[in-house]
C-alpha atoms as a PDB file:
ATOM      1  CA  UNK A   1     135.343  88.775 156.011  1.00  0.00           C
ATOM      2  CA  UNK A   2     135.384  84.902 154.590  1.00  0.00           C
ATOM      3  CA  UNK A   3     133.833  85.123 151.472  1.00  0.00           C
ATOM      4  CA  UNK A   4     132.784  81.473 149.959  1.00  0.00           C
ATOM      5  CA  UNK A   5     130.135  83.291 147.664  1.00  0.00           C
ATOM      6  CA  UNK A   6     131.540  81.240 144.399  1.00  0.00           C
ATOM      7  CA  UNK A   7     131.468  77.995 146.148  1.00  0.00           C
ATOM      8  CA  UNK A   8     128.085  77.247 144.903  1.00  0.00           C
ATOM      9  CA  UNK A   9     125.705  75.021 147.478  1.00  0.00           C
ATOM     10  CA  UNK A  10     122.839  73.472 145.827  1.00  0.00           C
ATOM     11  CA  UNK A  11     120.664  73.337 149.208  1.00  0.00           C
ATOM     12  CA  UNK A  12     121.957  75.114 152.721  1.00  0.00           C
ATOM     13  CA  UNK A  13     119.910  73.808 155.496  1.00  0.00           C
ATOM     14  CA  UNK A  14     120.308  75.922 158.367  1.00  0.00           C
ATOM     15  CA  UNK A  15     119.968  73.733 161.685  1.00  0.00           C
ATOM     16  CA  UNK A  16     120.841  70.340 162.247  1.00  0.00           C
ATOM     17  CA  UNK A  17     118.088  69.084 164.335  1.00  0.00           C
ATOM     18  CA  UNK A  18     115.377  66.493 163.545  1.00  0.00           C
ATOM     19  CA  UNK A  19     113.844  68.518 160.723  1.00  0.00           C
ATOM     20  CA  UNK A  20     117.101  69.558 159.550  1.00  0.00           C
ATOM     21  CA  UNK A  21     119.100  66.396 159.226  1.00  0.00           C
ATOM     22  CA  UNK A  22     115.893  64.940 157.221  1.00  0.00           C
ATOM     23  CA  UNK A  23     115.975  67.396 154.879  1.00  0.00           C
ATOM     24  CA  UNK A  24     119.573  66.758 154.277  1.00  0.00           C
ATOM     25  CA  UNK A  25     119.318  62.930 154.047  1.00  0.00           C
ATOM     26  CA  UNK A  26     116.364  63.439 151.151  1.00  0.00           C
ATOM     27  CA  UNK A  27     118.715  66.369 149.624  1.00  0.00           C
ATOM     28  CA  UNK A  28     121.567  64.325 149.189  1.00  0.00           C
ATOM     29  CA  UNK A  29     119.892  61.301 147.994  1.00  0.00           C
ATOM     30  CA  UNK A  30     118.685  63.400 145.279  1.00  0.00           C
ATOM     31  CA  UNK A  31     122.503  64.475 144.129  1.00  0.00           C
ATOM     32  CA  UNK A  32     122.507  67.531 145.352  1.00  0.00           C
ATOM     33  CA  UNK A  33     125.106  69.078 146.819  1.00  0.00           C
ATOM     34  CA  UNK A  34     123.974  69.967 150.276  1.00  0.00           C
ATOM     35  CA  UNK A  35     125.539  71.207 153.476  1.00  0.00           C
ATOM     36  CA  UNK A  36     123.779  71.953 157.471  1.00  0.00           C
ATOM     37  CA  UNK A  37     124.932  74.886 158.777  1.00  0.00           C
ATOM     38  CA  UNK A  38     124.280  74.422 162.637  1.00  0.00           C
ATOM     39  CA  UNK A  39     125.921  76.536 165.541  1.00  0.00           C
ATOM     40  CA  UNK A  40     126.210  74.297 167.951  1.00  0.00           C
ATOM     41  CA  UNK A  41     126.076  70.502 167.350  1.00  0.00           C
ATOM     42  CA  UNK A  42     123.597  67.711 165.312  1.00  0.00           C
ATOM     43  CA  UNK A  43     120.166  66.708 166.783  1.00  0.00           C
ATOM     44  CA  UNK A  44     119.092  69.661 168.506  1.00  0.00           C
ATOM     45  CA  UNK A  45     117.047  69.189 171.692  1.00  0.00           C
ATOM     46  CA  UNK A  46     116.965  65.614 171.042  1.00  0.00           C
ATOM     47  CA  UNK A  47     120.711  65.184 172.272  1.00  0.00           C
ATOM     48  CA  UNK A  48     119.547  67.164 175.954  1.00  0.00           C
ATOM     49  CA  UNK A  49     116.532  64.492 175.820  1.00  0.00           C
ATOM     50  CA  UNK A  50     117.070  61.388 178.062  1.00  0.00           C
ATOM     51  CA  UNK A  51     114.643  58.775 176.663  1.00  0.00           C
ATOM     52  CA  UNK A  52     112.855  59.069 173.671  1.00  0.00           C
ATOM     53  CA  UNK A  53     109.171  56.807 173.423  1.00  0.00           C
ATOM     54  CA  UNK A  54     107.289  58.405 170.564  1.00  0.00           C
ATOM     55  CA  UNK A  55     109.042  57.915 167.936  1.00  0.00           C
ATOM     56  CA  UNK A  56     108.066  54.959 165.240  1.00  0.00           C
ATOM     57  CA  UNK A  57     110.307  52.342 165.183  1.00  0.00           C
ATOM     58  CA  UNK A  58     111.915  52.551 168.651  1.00  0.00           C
ATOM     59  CA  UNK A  59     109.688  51.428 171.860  1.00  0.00           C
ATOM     60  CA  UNK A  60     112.336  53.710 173.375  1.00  0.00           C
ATOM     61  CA  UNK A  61     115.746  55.336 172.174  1.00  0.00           C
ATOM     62  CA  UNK A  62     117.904  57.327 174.256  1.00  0.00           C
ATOM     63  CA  UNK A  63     117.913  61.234 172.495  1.00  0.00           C
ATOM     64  CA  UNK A  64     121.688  61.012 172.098  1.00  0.00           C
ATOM     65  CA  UNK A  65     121.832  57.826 170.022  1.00  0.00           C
ATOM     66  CA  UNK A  66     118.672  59.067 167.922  1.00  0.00           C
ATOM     67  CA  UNK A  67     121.005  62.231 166.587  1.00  0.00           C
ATOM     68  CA  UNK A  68     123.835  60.813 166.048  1.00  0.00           C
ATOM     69  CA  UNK A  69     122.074  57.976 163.909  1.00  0.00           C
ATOM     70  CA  UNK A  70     120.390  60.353 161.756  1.00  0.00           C
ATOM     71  CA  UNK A  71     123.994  62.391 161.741  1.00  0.00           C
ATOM     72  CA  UNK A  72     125.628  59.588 160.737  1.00  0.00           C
ATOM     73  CA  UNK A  73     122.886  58.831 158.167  1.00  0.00           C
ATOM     74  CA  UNK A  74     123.299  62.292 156.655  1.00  0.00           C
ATOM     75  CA  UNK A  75     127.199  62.857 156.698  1.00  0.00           C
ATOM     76  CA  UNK A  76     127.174  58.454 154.735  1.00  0.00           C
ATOM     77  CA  UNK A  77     125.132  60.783 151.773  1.00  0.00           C
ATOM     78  CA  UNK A  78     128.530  63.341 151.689  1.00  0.00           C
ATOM     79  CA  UNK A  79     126.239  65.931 153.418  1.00  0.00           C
ATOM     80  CA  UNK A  80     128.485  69.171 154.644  1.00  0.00           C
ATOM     81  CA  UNK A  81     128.652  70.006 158.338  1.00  0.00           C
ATOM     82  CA  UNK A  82     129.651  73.935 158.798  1.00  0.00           C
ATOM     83  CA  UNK A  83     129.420  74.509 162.445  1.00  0.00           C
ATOM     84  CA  UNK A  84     129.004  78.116 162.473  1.00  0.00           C
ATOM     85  CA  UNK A  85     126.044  80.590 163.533  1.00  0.00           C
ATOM     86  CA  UNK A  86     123.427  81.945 160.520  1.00  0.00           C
ATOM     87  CA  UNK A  87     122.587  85.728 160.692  1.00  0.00           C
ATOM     88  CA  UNK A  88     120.833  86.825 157.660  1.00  0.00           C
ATOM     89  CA  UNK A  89     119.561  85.265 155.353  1.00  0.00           C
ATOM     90  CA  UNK A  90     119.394  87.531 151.750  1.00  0.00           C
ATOM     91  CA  UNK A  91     117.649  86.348 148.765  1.00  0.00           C
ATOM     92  CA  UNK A  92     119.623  88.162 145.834  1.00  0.00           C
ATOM     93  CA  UNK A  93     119.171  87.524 142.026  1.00  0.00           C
ATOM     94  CA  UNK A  94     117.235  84.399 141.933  1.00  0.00           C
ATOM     95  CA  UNK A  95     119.738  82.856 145.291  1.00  0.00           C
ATOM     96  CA  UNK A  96     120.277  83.332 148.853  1.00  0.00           C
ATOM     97  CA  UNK A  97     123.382  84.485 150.640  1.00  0.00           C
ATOM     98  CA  UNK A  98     123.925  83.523 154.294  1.00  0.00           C
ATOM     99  CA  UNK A  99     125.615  85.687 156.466  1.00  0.00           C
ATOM    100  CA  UNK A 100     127.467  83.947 159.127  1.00  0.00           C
ATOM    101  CA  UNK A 101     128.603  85.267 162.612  1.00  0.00           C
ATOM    102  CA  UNK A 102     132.349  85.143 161.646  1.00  0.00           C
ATOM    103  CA  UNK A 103     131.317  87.259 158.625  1.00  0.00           C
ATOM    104  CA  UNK A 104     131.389  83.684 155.988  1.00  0.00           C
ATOM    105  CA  UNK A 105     129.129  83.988 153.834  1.00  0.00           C
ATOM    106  CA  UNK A 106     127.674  81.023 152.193  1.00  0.00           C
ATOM    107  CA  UNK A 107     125.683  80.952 148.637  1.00  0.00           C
ATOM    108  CA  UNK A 108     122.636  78.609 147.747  1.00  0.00           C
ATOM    109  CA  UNK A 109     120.506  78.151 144.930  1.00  0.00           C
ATOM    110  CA  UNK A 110     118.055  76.833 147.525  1.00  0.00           C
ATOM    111  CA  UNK A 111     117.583  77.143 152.079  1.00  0.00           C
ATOM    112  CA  UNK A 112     115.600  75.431 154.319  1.00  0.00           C
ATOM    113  CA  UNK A 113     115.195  77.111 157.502  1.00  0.00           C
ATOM    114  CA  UNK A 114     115.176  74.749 160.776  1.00  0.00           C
ATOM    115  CA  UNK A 115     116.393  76.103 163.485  1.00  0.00           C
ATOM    116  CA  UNK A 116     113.542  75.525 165.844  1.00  0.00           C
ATOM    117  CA  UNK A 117     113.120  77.146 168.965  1.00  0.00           C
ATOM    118  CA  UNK A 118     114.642  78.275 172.345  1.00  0.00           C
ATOM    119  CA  UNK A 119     113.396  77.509 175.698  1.00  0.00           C
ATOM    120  CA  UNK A 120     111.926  80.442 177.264  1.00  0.00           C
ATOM    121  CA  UNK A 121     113.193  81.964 180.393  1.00  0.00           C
ATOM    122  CA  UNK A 122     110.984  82.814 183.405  1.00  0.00           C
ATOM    123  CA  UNK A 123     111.852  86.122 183.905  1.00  0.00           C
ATOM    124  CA  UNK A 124     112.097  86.287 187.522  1.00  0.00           C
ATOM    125  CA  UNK A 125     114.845  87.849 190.465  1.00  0.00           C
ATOM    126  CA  UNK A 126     117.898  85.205 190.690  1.00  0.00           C
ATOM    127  CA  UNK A 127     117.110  83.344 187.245  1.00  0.00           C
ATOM    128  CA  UNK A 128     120.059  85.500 185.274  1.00  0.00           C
ATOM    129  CA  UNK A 129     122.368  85.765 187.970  1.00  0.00           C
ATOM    130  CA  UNK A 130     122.144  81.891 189.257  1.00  0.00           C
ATOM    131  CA  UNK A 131     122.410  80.784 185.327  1.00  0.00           C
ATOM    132  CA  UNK A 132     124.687  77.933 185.162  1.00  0.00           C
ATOM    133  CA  UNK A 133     124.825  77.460 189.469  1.00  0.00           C
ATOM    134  CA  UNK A 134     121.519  75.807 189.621  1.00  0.00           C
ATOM    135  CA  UNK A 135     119.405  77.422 187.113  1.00  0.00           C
ATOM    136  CA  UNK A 136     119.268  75.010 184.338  1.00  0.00           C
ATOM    137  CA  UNK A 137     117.021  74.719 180.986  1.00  0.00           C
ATOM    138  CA  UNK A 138     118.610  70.872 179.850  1.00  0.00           C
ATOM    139  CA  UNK A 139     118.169  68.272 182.718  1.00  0.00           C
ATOM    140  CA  UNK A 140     120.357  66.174 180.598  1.00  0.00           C
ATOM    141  CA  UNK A 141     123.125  68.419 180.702  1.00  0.00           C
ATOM    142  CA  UNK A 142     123.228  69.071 184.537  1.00  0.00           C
ATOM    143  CA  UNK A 143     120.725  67.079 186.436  1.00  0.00           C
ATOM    144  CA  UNK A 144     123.562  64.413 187.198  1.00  0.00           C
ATOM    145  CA  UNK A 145     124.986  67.387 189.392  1.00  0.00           C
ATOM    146  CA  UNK A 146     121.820  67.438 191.843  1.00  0.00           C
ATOM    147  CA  UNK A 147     121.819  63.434 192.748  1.00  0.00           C
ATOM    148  CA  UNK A 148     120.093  62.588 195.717  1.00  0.00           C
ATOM    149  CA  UNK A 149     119.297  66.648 196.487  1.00  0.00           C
ATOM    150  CA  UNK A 150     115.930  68.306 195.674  1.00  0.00           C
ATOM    151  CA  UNK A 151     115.034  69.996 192.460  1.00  0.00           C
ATOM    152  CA  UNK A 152     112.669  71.775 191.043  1.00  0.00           C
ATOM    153  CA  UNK A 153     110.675  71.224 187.702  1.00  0.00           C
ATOM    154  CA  UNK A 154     108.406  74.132 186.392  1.00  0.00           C
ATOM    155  CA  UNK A 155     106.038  73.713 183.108  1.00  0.00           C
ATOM    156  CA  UNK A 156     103.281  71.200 182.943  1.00  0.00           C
ATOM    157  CA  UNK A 157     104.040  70.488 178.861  1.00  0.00           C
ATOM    158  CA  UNK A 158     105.937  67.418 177.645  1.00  0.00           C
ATOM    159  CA  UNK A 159     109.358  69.150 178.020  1.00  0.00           C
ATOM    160  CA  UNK A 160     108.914  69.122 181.840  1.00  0.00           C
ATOM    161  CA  UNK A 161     107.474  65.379 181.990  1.00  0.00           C
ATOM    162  CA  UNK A 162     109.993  63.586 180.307  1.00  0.00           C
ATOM    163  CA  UNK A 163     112.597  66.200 182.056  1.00  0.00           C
ATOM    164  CA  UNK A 164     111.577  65.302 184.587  1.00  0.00           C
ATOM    165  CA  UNK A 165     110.999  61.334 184.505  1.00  0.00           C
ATOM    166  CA  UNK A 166     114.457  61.617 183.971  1.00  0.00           C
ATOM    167  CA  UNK A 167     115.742  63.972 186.981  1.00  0.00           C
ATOM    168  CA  UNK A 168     113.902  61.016 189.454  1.00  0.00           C
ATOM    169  CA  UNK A 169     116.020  58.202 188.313  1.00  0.00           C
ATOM    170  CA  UNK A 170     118.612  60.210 190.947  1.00  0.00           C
ATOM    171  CA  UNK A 171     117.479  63.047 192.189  1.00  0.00           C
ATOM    172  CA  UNK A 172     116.056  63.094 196.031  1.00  0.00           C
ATOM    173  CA  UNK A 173     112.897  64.966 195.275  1.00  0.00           C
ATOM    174  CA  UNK A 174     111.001  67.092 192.261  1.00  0.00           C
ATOM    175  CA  UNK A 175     108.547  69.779 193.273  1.00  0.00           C
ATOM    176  CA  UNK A 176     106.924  70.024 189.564  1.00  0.00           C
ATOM    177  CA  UNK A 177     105.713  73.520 189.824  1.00  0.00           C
ATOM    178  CA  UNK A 178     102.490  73.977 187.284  1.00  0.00           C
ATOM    179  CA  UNK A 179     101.008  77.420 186.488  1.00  0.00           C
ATOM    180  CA  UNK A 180      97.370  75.911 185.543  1.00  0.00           C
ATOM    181  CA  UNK A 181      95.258  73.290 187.460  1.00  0.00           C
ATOM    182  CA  UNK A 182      96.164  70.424 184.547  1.00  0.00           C
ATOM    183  CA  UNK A 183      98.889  69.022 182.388  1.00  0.00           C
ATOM    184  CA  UNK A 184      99.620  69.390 178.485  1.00  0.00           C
ATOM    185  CA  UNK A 185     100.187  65.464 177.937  1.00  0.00           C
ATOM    186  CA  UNK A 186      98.678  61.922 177.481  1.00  0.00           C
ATOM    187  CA  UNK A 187      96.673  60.263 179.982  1.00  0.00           C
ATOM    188  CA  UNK A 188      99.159  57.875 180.298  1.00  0.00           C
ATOM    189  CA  UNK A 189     102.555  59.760 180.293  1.00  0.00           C
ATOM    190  CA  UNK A 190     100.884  61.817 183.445  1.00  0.00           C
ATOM    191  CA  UNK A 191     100.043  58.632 185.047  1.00  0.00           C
ATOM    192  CA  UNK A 192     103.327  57.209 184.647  1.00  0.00           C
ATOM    193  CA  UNK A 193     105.307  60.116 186.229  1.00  0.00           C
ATOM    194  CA  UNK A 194     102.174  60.977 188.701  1.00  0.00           C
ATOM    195  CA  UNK A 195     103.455  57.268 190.124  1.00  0.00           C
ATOM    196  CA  UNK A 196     107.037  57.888 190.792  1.00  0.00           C
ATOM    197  CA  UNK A 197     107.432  58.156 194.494  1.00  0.00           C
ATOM    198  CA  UNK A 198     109.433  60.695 194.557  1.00  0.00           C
ATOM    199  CA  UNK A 199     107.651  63.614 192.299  1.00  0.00           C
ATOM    200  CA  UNK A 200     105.227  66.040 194.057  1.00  0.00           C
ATOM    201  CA  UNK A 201     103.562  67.966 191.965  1.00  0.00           C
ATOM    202  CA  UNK A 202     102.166  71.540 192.791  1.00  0.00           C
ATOM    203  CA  UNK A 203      99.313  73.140 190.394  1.00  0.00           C
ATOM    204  CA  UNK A 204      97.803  76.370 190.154  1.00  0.00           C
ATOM    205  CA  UNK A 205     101.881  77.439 191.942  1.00  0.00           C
ATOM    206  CA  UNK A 206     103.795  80.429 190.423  1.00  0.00           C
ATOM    207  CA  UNK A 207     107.907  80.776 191.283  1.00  0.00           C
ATOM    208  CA  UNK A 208     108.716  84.337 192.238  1.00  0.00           C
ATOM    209  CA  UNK A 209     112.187  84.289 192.950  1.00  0.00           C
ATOM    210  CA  UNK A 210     115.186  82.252 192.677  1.00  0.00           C
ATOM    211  CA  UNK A 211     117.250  82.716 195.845  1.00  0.00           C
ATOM    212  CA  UNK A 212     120.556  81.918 196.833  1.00  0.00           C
ATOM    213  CA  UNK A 213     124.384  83.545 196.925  1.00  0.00           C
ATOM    214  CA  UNK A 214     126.865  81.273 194.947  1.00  0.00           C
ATOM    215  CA  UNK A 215     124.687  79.330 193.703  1.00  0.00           C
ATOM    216  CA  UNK A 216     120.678  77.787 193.919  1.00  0.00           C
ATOM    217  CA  UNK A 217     119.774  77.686 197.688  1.00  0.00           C
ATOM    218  CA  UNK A 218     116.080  77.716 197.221  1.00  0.00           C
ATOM    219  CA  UNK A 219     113.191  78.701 195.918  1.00  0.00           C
ATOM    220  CA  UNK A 220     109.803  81.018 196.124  1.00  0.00           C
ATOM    221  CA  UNK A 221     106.365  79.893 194.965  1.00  0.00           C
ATOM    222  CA  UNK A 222     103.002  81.363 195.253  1.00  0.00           C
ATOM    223  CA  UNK A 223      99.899  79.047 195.696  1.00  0.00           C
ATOM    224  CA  UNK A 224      96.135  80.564 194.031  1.00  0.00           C
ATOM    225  CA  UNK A 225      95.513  81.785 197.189  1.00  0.00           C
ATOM    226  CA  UNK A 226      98.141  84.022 197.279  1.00  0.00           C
ATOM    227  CA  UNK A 227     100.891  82.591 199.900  1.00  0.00           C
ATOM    228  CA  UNK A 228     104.189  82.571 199.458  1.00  0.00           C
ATOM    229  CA  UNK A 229     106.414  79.661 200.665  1.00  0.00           C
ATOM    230  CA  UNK A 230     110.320  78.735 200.050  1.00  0.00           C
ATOM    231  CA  UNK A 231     111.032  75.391 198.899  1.00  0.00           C
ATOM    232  CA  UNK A 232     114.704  74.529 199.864  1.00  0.00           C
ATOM    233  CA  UNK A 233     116.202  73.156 196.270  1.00  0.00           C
ATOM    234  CA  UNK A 234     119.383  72.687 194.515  1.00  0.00           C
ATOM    235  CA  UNK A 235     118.835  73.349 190.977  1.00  0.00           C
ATOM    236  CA  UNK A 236     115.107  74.189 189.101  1.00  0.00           C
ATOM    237  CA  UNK A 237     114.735  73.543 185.279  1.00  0.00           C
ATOM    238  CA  UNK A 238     112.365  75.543 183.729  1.00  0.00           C
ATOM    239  CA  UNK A 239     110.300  74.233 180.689  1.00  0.00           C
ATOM    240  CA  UNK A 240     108.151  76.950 179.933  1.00  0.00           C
ATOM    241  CA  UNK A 241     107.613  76.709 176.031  1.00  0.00           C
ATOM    242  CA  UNK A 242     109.868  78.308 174.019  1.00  0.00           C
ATOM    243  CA  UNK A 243     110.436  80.916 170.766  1.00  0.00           C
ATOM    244  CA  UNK A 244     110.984  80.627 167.518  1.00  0.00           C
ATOM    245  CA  UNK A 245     114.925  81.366 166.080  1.00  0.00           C
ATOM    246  CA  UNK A 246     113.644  83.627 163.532  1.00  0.00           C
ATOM    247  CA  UNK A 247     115.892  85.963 163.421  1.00  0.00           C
ATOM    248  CA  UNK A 248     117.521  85.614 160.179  1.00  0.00           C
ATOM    249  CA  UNK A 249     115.171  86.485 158.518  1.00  0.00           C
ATOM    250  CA  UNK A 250     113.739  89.549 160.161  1.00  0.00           C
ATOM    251  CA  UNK A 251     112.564  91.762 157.218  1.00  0.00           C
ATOM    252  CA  UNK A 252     111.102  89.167 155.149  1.00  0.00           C
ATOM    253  CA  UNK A 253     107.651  89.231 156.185  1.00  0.00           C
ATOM    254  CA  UNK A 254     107.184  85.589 156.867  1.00  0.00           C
ATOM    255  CA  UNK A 255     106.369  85.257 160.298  1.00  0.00           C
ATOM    256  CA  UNK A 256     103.112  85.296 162.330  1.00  0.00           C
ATOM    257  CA  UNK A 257     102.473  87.882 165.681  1.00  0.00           C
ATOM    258  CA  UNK A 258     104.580  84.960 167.845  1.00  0.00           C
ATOM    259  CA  UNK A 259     107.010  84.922 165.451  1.00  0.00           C
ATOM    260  CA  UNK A 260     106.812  81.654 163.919  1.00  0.00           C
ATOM    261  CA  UNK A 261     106.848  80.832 160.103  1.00  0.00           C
ATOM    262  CA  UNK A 262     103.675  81.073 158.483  1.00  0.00           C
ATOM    263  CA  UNK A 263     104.172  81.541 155.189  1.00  0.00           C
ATOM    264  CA  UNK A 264     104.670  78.263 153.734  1.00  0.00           C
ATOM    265  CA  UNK A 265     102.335  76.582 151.171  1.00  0.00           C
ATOM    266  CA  UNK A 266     102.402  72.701 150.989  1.00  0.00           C
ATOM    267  CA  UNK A 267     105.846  72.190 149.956  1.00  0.00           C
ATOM    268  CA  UNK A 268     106.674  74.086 152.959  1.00  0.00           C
ATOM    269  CA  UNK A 269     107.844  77.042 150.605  1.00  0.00           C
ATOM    270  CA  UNK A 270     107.865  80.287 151.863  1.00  0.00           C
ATOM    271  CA  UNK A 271     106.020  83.027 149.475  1.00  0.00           C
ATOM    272  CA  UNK A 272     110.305  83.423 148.714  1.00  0.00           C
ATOM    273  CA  UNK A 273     111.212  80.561 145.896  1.00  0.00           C
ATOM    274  CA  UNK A 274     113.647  78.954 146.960  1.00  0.00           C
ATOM    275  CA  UNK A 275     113.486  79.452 150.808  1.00  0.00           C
ATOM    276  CA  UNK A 276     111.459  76.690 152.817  1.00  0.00           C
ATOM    277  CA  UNK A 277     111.093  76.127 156.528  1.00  0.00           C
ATOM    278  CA  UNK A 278     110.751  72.671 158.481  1.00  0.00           C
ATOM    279  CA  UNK A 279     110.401  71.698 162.376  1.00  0.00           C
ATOM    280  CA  UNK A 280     109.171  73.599 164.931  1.00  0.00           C
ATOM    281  CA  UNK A 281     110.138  76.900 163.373  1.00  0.00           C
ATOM    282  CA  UNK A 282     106.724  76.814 161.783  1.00  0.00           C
ATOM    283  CA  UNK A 283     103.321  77.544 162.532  1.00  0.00           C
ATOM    284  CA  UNK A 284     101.841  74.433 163.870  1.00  0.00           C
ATOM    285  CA  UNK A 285      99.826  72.809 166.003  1.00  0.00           C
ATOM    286  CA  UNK A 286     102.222  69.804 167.122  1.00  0.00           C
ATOM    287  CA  UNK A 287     106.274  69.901 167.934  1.00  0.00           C
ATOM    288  CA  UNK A 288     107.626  67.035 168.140  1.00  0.00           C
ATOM    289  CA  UNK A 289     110.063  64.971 166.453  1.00  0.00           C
ATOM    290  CA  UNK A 290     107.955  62.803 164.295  1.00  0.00           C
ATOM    291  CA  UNK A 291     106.313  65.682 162.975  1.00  0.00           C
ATOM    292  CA  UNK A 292     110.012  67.790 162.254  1.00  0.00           C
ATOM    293  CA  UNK A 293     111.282  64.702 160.499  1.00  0.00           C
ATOM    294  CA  UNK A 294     108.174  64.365 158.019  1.00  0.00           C
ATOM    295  CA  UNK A 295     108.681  68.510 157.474  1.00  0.00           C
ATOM    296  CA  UNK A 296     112.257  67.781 156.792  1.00  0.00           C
ATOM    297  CA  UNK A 297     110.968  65.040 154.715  1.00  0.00           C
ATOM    298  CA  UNK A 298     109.037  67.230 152.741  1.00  0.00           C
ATOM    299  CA  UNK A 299     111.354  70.511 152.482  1.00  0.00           C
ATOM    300  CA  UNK A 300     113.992  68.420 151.144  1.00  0.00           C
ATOM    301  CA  UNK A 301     112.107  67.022 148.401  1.00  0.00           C
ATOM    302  CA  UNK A 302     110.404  69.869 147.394  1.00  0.00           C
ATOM    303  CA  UNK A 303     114.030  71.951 147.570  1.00  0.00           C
ATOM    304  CA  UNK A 304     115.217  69.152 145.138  1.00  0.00           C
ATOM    305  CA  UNK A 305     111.943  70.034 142.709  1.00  0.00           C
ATOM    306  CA  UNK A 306     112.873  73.135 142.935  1.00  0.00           C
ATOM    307  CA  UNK A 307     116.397  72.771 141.512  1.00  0.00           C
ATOM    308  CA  UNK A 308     115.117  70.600 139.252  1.00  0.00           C
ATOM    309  CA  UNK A 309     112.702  73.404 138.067  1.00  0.00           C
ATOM    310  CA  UNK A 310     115.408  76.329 137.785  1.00  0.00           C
ATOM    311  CA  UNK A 311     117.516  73.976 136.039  1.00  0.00           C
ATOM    312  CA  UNK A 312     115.287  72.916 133.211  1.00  0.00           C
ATOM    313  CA  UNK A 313     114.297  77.276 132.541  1.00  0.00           C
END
């Protein structure tokens, strides 16, 4: 076991997505010494996100270029990128001890947790086994695979809009598969995509099954009535909402029933000193980049305070 327990960190951030790279930036303006811990690479689901049009300051940004700007921004202020996975999470004597997957562990006098969420899965015959052959939960990542072939889209939230407003730039079709009779977005972003000639939407339509033997031949759905049809596609991408990555800290009684953070005052500190939690790990009504950057904003102020406080005891 790597043991890097007497290489003091002033504030570990653990997850290097919008909220977390914030944090960071305001950290290490503030002198501290601060390092991201992140298991797989900077700007979270903004790097699987084609085009960005929400965010202040850029009529529209491409998600790649957005994290690696605020990457660059961080690692100019001498923050420290350990690319590694967090499992626990242990406040002992007044600091915090993260347990890595490779058995590292790291020591803090102060973490911010924000490390988001995960897409969830739909749960249904062929989705496991056609993983990575057609089933898909980043259009970024694979959509380029399916040009001029039908897809399917299933969610009726933001994730699947903008997913897919991006799959019909080359895609030959989009059944957009919605569980209710309405979508979760702005008049105008479902107007936009509504227009695209290509996108036919389908509301009040379950899928059942994901069929095929290789790899993603087609596809079952189920109206409100109650029939079942197959729609012949070559890849689906389901965004279906998603779940907290809460796990390190199971024990700690600071998550609500769903699992998110709720214990967080206005600093967004935990009932823990020392531990905060920014982004979409928390319990909150909006998730969206804007709104992880001004909790990162936040967290890594009030984890500098905090040092600030310990320091002057």
């Amino acid at each position: 076991m790597k043991n890097l327990t007497n290489d003091m960190i002033d504030v570990l951030i653990v997850g290097a997505g919008p909220a977390g790279l914030t944090a960071a930036v305001y950290a290490a303006r503030g002198g501290a010494k601060t390092v991201i811990l992140e298991k797989e690479f900077p700007g979270g689901k903004m790097v699987k996100t084609d085009l960005i049009e929400n965010y202040p300051g850029f009529e529209s940004i491409q998600g790649p270029d957005l994290s690696n700007k605020m990457y660059e921004q961080a690692v100019k202020l001498n923050t420290e990128f350990i690319f590694n996975e967090a499992q626990h999470i242990k406040p002992i004597d007044k600091i915090f001890e993260v347990h890595c997957l490779d058995g590292t562990i790291l020591k803090s006098r102060a973490v911010i947790l924000a490390t988001g969420t995960k897409e969830n899965e739909l749960g249904i015959p062929g989705e496991e086994r056609l993983y990575g052959k057609g089933v898909s939960y980043c259009a970024v990542c694979d959509g380029a695979f399916h040009k001029g072939k039908p897809v399917a889209v299933v969610g009726g939230g933001y994730s699947a809009v903008q997913e897919g407003t991006y799959l019909a730039k080359f895609v030959g079709k989009i059944y957009v598969i919605v569980r209710k009779n309405y979508f979760r977005v702005d008049n105008q972003t479902l107007k936009d995509f509504q227009n695209l000639p290509n996108v036919e939407i389908l509301l009040e339509t379950v899928t059942t099954k994901i069929n095929g033997t290789e790899k993603v031949e087609s596809i079952t759905i189920k109206d409100a009535n109650g029939v079942e049809r197959d729609l012949e596609v070559s890849a689906i991408f389901p965004y279906i909402g998603a779940n907290p990555l809460t796990k390190t800290i199971e024990g700690l009684q600071l998550t609500n029933h769903e699992g998110y953070v709720n214990q967080t005052d206005e600093k967004l500190e935990t009932s823990i000193p020392g531990l905060f939690a920014a982004g979409d790990v928390r319990a909150k009504e909006l998730r969206q980049i804007a709104t992880a950057v001004g909790d990162g904003s936040i967290a890594g102020q009030m984890a500098l305070d905090f040092l600030y406080n310990i320091r002057k005891k």
